[in-house]
N, C-alpha and C. Protein backbone atom coordinates (compact mmCIF):
# COMPACT_ATOMS: atom_id res chain seq x y z
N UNK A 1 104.73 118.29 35.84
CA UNK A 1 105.67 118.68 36.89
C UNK A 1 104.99 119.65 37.85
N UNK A 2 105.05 119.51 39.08
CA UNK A 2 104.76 119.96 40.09
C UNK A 2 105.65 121.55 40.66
N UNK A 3 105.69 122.56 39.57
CA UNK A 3 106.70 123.50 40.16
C UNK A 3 106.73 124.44 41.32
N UNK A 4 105.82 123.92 42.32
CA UNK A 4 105.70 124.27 43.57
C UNK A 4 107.53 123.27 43.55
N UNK A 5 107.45 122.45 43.78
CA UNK A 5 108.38 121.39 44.54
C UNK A 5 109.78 122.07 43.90
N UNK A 6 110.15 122.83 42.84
CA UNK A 6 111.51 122.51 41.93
C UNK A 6 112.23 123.42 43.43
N UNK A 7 111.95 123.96 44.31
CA UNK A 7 112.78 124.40 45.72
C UNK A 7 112.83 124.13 47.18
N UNK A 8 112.60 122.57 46.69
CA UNK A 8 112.14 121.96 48.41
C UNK A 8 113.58 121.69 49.03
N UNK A 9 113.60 121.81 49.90
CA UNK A 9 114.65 121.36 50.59
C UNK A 9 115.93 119.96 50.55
N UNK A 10 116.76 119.90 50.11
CA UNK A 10 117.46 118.93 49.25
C UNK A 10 118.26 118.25 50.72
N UNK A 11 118.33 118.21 51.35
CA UNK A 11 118.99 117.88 52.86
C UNK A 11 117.64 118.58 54.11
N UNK A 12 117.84 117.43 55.08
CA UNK A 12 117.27 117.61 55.95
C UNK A 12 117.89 117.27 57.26
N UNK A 13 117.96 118.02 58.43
CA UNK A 13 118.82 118.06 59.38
C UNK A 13 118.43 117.61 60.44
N UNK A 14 118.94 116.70 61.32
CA UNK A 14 118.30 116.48 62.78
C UNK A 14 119.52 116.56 63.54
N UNK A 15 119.03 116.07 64.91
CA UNK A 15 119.95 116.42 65.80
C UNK A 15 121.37 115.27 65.91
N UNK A 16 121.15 114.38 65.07
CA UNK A 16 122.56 113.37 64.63
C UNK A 16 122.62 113.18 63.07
N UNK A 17 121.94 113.24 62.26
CA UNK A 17 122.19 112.79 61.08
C UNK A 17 122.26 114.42 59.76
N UNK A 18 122.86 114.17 58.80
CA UNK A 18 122.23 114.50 57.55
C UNK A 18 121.55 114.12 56.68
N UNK A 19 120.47 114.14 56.64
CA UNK A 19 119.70 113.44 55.39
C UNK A 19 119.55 114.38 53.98
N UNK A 20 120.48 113.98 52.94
CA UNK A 20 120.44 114.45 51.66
C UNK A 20 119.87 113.89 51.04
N UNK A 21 119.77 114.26 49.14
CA UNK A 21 119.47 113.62 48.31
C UNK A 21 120.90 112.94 47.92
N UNK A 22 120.96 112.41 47.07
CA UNK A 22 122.27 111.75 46.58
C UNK A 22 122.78 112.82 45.35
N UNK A 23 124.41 112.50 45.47
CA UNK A 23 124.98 113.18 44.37
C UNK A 23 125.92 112.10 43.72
N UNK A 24 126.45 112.58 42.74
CA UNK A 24 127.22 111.74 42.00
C UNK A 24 128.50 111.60 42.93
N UNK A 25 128.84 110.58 42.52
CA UNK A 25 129.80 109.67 43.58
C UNK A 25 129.67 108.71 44.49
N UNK A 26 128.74 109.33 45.15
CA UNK A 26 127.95 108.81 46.40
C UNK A 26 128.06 107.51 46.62
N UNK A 27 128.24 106.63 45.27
CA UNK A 27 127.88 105.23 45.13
C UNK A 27 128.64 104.61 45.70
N UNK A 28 129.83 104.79 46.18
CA UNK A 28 131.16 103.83 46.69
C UNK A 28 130.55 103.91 48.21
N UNK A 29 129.68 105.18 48.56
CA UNK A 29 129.68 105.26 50.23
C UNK A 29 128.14 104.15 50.23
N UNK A 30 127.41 104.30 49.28
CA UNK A 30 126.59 103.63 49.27
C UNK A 30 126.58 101.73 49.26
N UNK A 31 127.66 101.52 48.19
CA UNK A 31 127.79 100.63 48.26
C UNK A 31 128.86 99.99 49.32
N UNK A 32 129.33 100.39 50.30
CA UNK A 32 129.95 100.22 51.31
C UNK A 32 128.52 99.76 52.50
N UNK A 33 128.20 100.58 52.61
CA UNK A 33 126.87 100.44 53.00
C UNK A 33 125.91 99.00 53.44
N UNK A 34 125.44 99.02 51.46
CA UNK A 34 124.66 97.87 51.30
C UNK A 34 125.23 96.80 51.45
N UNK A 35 126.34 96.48 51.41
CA UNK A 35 127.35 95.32 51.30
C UNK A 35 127.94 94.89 53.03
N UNK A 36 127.95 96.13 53.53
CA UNK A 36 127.83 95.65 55.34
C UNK A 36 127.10 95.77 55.91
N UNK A 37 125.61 95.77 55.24
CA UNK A 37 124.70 95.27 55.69
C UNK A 37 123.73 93.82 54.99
N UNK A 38 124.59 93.41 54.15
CA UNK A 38 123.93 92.30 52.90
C UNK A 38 123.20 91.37 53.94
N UNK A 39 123.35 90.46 54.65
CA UNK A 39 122.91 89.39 55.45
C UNK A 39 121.32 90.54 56.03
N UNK A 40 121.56 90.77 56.43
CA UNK A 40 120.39 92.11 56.95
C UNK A 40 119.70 92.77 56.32
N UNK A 41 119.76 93.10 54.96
CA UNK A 41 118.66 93.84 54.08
C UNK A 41 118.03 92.80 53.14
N UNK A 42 118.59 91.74 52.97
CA UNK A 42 118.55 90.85 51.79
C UNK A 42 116.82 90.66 51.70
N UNK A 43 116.15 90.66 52.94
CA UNK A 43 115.22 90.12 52.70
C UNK A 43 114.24 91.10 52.70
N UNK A 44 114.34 92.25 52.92
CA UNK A 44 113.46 93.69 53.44
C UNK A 44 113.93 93.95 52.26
N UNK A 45 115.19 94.75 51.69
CA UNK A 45 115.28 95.29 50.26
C UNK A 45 115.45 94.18 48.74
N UNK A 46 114.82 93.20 48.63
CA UNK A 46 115.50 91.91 47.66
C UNK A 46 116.07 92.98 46.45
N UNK A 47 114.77 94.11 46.18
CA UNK A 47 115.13 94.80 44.79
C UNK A 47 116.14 95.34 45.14
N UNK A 48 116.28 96.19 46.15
CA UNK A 48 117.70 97.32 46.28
C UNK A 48 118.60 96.33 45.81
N UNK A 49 118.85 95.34 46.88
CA UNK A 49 120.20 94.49 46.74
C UNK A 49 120.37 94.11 45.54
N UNK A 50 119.53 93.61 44.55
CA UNK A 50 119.48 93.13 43.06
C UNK A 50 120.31 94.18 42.47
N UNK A 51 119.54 95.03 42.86
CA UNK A 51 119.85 96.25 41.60
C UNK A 51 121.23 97.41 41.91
N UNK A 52 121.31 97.27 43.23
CA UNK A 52 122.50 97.97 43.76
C UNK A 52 123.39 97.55 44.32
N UNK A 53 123.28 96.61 45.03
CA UNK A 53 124.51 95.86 45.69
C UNK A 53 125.42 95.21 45.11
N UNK A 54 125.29 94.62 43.22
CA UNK A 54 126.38 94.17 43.14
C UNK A 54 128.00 94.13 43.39
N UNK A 55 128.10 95.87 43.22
CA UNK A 55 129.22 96.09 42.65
C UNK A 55 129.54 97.57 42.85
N UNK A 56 130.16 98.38 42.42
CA UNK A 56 130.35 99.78 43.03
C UNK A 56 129.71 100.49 42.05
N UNK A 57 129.85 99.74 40.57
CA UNK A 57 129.07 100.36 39.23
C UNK A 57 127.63 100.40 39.91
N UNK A 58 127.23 99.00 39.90
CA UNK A 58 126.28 99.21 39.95
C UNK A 58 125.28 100.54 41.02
N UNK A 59 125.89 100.46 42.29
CA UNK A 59 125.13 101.67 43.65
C UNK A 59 124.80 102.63 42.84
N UNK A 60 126.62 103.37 41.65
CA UNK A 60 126.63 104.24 41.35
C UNK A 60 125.92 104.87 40.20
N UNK A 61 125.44 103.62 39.84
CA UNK A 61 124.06 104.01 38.66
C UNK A 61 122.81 104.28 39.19
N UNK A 62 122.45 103.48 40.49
CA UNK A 62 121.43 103.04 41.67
C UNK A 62 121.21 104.69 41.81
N UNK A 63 122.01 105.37 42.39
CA UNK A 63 122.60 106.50 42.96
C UNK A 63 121.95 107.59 41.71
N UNK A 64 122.56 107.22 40.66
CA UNK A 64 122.24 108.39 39.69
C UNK A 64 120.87 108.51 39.64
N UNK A 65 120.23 107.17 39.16
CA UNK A 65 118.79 106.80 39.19
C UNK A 65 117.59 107.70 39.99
N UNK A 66 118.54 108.03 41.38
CA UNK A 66 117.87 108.48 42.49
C UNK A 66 118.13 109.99 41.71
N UNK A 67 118.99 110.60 41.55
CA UNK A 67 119.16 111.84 40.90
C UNK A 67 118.28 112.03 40.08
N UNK A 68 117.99 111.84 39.03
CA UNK A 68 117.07 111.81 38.21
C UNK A 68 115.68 111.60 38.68
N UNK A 69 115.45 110.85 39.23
CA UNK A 69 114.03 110.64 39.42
C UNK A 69 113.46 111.70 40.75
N UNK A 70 114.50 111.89 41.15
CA UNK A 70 113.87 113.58 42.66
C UNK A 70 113.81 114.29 41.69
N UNK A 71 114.76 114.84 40.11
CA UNK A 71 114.18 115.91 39.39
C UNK A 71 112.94 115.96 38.56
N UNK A 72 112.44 114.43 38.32
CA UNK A 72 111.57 114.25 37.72
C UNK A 72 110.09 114.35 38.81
N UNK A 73 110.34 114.47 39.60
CA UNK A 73 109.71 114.13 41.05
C UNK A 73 108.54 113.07 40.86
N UNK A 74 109.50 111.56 40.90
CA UNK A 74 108.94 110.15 40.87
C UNK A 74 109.19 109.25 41.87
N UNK A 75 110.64 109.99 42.46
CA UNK A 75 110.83 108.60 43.99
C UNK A 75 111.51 110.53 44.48
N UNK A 76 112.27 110.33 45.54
CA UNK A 76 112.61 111.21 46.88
C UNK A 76 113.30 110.31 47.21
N UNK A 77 114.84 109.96 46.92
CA UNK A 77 115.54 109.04 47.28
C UNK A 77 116.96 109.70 48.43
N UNK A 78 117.12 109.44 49.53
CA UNK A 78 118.31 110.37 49.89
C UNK A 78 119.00 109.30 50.92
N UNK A 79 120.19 109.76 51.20
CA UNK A 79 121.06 109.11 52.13
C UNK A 79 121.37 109.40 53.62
N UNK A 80 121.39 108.94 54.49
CA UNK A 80 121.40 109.32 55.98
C UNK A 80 122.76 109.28 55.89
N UNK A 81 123.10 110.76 56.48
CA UNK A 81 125.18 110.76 56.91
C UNK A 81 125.25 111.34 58.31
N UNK A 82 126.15 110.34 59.10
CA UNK A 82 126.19 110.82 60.10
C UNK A 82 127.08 111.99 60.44
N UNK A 83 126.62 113.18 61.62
CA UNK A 83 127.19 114.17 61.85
C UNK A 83 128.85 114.06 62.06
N UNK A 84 129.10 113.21 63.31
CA UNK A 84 130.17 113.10 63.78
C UNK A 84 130.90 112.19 62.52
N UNK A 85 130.88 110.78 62.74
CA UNK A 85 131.51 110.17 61.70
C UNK A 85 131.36 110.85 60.39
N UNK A 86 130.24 110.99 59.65
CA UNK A 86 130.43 111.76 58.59
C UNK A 86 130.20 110.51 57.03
N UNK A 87 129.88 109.22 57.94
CA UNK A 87 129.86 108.34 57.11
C UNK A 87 128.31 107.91 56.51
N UNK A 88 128.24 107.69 55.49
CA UNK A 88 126.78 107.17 55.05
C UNK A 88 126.44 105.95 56.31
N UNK A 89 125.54 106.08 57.05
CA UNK A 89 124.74 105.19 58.32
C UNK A 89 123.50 104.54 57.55
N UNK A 90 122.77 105.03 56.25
CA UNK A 90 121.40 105.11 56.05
C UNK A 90 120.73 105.20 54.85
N UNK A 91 119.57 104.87 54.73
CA UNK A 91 118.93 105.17 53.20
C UNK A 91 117.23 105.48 53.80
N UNK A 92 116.49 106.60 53.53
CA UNK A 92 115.68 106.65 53.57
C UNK A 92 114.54 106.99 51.67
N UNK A 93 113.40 107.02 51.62
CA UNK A 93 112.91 107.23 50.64
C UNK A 93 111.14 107.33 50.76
N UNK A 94 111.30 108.53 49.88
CA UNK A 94 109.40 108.29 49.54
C UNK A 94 109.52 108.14 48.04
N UNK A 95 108.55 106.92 47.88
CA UNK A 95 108.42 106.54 46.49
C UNK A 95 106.83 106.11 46.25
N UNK A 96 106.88 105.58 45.30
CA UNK A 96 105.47 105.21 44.90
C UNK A 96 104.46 106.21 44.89
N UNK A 97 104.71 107.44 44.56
CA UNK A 97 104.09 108.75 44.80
C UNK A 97 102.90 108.09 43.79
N UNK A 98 101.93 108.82 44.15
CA UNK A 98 100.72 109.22 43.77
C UNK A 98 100.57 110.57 43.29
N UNK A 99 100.35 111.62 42.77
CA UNK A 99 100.16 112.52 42.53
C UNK A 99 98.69 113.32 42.58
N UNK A 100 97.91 111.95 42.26
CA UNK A 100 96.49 112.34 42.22
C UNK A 100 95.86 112.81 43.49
N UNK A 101 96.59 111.68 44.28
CA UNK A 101 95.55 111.98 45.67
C UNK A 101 96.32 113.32 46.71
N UNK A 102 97.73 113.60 46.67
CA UNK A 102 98.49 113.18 46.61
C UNK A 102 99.33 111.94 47.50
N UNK A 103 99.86 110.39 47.36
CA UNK A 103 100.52 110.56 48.75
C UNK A 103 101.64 109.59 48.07
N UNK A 104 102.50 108.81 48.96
CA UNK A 104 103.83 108.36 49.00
C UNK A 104 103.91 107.08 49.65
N UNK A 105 104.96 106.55 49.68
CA UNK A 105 105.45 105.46 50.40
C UNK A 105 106.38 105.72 51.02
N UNK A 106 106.72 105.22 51.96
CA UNK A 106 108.16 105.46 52.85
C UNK A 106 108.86 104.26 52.95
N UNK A 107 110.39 103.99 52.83
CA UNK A 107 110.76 102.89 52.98
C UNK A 107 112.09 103.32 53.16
N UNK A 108 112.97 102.23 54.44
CA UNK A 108 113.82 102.99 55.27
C UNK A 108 114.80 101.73 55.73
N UNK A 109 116.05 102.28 56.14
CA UNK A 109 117.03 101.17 56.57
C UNK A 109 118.19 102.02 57.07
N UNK A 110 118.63 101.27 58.87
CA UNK A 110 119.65 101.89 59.07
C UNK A 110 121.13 100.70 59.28
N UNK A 111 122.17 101.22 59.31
CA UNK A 111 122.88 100.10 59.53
C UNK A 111 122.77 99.31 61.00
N UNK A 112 123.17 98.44 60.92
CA UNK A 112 122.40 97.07 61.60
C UNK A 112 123.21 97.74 62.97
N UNK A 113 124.64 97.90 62.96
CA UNK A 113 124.62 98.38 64.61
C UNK A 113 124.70 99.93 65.03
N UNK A 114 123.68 100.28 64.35
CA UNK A 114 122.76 101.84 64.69
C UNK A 114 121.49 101.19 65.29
N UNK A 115 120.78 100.11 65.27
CA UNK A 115 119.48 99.83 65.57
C UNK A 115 119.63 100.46 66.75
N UNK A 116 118.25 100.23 67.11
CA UNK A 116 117.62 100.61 68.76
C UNK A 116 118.76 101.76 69.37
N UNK A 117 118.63 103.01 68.37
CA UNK A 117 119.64 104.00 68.86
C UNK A 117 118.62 105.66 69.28
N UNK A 118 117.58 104.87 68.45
CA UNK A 118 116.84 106.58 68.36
C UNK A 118 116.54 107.26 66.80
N UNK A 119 118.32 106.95 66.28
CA UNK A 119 118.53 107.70 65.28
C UNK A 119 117.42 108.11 64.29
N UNK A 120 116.52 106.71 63.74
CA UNK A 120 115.38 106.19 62.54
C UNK A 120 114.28 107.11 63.06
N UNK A 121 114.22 107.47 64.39
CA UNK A 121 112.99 108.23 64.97
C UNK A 121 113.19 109.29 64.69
N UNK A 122 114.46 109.41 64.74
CA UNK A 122 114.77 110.97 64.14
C UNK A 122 114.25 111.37 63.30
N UNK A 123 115.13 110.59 62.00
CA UNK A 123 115.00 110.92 60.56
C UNK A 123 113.72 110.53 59.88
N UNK A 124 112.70 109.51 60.30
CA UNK A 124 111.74 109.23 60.04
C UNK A 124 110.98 110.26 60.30
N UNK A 125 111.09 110.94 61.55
CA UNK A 125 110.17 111.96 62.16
C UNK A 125 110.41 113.44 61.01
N UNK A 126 111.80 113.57 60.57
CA UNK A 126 111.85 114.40 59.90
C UNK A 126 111.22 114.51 58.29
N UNK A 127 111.23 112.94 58.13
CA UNK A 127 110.70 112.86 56.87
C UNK A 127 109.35 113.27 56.76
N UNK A 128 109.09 112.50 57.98
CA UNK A 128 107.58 113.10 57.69
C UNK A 128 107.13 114.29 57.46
N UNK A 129 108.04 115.13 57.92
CA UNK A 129 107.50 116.34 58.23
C UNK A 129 107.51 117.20 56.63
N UNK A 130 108.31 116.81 55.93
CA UNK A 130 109.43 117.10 54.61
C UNK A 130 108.03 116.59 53.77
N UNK A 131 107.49 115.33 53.98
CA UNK A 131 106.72 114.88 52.96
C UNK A 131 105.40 115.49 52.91
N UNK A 132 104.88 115.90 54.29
CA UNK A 132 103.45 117.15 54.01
C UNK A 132 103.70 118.21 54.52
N UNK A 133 104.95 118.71 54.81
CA UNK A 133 105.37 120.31 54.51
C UNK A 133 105.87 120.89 52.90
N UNK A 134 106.81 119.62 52.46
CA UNK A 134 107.46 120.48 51.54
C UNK A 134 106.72 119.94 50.30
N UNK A 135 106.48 118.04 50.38
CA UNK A 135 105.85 117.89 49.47
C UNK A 135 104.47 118.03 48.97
N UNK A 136 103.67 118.51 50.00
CA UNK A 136 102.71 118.95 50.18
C UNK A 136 101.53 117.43 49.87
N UNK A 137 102.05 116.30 50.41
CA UNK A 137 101.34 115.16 50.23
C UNK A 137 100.23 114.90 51.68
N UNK A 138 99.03 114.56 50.97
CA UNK A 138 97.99 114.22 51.92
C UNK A 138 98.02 112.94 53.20
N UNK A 139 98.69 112.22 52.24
CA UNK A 139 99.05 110.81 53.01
C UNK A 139 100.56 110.16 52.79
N UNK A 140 101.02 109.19 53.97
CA UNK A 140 102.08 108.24 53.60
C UNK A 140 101.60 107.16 54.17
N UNK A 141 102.25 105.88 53.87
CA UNK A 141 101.94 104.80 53.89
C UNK A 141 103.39 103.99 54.00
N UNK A 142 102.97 103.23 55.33
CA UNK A 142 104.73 102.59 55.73
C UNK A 142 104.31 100.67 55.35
N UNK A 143 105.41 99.95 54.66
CA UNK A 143 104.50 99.05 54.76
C UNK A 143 105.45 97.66 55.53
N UNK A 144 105.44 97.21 55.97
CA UNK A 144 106.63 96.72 56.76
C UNK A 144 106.25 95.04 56.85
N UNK A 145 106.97 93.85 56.62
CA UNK A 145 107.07 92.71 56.94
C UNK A 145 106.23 92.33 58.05
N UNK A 146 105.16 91.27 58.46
CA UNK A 146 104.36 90.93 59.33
C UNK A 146 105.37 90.68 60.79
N UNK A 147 106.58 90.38 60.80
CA UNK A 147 107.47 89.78 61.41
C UNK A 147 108.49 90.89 61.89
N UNK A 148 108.28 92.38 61.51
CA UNK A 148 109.24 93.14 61.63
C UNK A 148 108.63 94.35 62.67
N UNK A 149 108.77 93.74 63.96
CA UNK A 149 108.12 94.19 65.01
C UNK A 149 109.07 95.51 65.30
N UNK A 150 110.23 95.79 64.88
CA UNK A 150 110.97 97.25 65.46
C UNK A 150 110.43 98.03 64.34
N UNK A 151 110.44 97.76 63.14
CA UNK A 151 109.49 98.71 62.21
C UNK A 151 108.38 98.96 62.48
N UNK A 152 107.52 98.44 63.04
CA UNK A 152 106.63 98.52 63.23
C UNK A 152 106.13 99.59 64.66
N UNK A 153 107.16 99.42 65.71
CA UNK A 153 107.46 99.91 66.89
C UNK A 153 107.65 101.76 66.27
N UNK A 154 108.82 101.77 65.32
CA UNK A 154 109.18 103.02 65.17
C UNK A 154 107.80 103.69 64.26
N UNK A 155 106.87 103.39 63.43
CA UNK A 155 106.01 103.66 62.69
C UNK A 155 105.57 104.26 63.24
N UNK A 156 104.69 103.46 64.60
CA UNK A 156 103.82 103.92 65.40
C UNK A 156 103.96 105.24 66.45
N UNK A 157 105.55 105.06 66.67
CA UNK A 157 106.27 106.01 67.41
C UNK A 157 106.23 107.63 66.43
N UNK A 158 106.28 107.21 65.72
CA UNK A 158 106.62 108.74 64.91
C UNK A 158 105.17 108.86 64.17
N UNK A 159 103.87 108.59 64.47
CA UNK A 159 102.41 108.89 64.37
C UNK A 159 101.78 108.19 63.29
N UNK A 160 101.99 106.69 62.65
CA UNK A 160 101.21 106.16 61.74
C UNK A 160 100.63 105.19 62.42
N UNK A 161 99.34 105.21 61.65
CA UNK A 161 98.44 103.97 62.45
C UNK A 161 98.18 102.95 61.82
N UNK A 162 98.03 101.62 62.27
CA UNK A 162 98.17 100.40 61.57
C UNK A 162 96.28 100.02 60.56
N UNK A 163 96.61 99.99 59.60
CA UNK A 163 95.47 99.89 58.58
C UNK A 163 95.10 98.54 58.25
N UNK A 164 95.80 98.07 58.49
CA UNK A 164 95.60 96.24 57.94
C UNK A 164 96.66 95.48 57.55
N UNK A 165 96.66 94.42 57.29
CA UNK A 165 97.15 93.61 56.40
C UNK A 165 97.12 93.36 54.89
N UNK A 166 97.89 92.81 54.34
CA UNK A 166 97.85 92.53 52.61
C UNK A 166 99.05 90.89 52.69
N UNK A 167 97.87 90.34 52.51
CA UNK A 167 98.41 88.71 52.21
C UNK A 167 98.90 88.65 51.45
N UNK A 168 99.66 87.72 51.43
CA UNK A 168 100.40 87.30 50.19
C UNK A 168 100.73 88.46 49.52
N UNK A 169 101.54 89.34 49.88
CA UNK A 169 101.55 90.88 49.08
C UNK A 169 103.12 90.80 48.69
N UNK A 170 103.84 89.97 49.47
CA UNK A 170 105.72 90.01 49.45
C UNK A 170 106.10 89.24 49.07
N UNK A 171 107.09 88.99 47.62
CA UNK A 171 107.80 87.63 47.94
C UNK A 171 109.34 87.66 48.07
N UNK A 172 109.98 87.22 49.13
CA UNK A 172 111.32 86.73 49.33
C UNK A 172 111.59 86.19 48.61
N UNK A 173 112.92 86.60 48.55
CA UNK A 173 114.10 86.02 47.93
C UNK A 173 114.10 84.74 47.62
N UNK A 174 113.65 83.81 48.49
CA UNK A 174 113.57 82.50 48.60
C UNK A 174 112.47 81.82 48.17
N UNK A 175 111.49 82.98 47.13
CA UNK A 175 110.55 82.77 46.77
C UNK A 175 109.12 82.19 47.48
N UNK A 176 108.73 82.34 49.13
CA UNK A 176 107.95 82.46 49.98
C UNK A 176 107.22 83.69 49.63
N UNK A 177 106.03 83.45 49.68
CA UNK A 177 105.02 84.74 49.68
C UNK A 177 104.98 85.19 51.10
N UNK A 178 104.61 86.02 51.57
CA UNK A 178 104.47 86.60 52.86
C UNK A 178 103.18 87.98 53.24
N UNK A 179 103.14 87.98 54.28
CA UNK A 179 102.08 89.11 54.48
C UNK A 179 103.04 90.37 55.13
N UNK A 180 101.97 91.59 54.17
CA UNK A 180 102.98 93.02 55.02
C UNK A 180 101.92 93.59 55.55
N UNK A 181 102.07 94.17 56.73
CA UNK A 181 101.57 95.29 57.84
C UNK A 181 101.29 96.47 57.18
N UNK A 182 99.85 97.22 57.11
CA UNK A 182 100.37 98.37 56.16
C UNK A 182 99.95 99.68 57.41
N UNK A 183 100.39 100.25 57.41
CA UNK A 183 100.71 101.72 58.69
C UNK A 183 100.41 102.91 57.24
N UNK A 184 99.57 103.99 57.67
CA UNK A 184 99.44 105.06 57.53
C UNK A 184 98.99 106.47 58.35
N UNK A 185 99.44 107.89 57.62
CA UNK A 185 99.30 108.87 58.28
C UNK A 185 98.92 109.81 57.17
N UNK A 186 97.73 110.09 57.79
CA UNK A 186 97.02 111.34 56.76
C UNK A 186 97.56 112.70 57.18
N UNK A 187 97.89 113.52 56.73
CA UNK A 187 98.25 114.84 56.79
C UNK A 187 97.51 115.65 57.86
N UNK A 188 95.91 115.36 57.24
CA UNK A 188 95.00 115.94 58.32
C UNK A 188 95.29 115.45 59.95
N UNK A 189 95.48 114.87 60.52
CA UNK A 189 96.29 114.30 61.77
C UNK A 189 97.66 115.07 62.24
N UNK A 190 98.33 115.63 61.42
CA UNK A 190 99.64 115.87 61.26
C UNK A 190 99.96 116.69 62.57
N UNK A 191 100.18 117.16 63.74
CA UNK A 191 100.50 118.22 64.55
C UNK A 191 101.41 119.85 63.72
N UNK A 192 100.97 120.08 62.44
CA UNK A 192 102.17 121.16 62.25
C UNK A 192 101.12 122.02 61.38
């Protein structure tokens, strides 16, 4: 365990959203969520949806999961709530931590009619900042669908640079292999 981290910042604030960690309950707002956005994540999250979207049980285990594993510090799982409405809009996450080197993964989703709002630039921008300020990680790594040109748009926007490709690295739902885009940002680069 990393006990630098046991007082990092559990919510992160921008100028429209809240970005927390999850608490118990959470799961009904969550699964409200995933479920009006199902046609739209199905193919970007296959696991989320598997594992969380069934049902309200299920988010709300999804949900706990995320609890546990920020104390264990193994994923950084939290929820985007909007200021005004006040409603879960979002899911952001760093996972796939590394510890050694140190760095993370980022992987992100807003509801479908929030796109092209700004908002993701926000909270993305904030994450970043959260992941080599608070987590004190060297690198992140965004990895996004060959085909998912607004992910890719916002990556670049909020300072990651495109590293390559990885063939055959995805498979859909529909059991198609696919290629993902992989975007990273080293710390050393960082403006802070």
């Amino acid at each position: 365990m990393r006990h630098q981290l046991f007082d990092i910042d559990t919510a992160l604030i921008t100028d429209r959203c809240v970005v927390r960690r999850f608490r118990e309950g959470d799961g009904k707002a969550f699964y409200k969520l995933l479920d009006n956005n199902r046609d739209y994540l199905l193919n970007h999250f296959p696991y989320l949806m598997a594992e969380a979207a069934k049902n309200r049980k299920t988010a709300e285990s999804f949900v706990r999961e995320c609890i546990a594993e920020w104390l264990l510090q193994t994923r950084y799982a939290m929820g985007v709530w909007h200021n005004e409405s006040t409603e879960l809009i979002g899911f952001v996450q760093v996972f796939n931590l590394d510890w050694a080197v140190p760095m993370g993964e980022v992987g992100y989703f807003i509801d479908k009619d929030l796109i092209r709002q700004g908002i993701m630039t926000e909270i993305l921008a904030r994450v970043v900042r959260f992941g080599f300020l608070q987590l004190e990680l060297e690198k992140l790594v965004i990895k996004t669908l060959v085909d998912n040109y607004a992910s890719q748009r916002l990556a670049r926007r909020v300072g990651f640079s495109r590293e390559g490709d990885l063939r055959q690295e995805y498979r859909l739902p529909s059991g198609t292999l696919v290629d993902l885009m992989r975007f990273g940002f080293a710390r050393e680069t960082y403006g802070e």
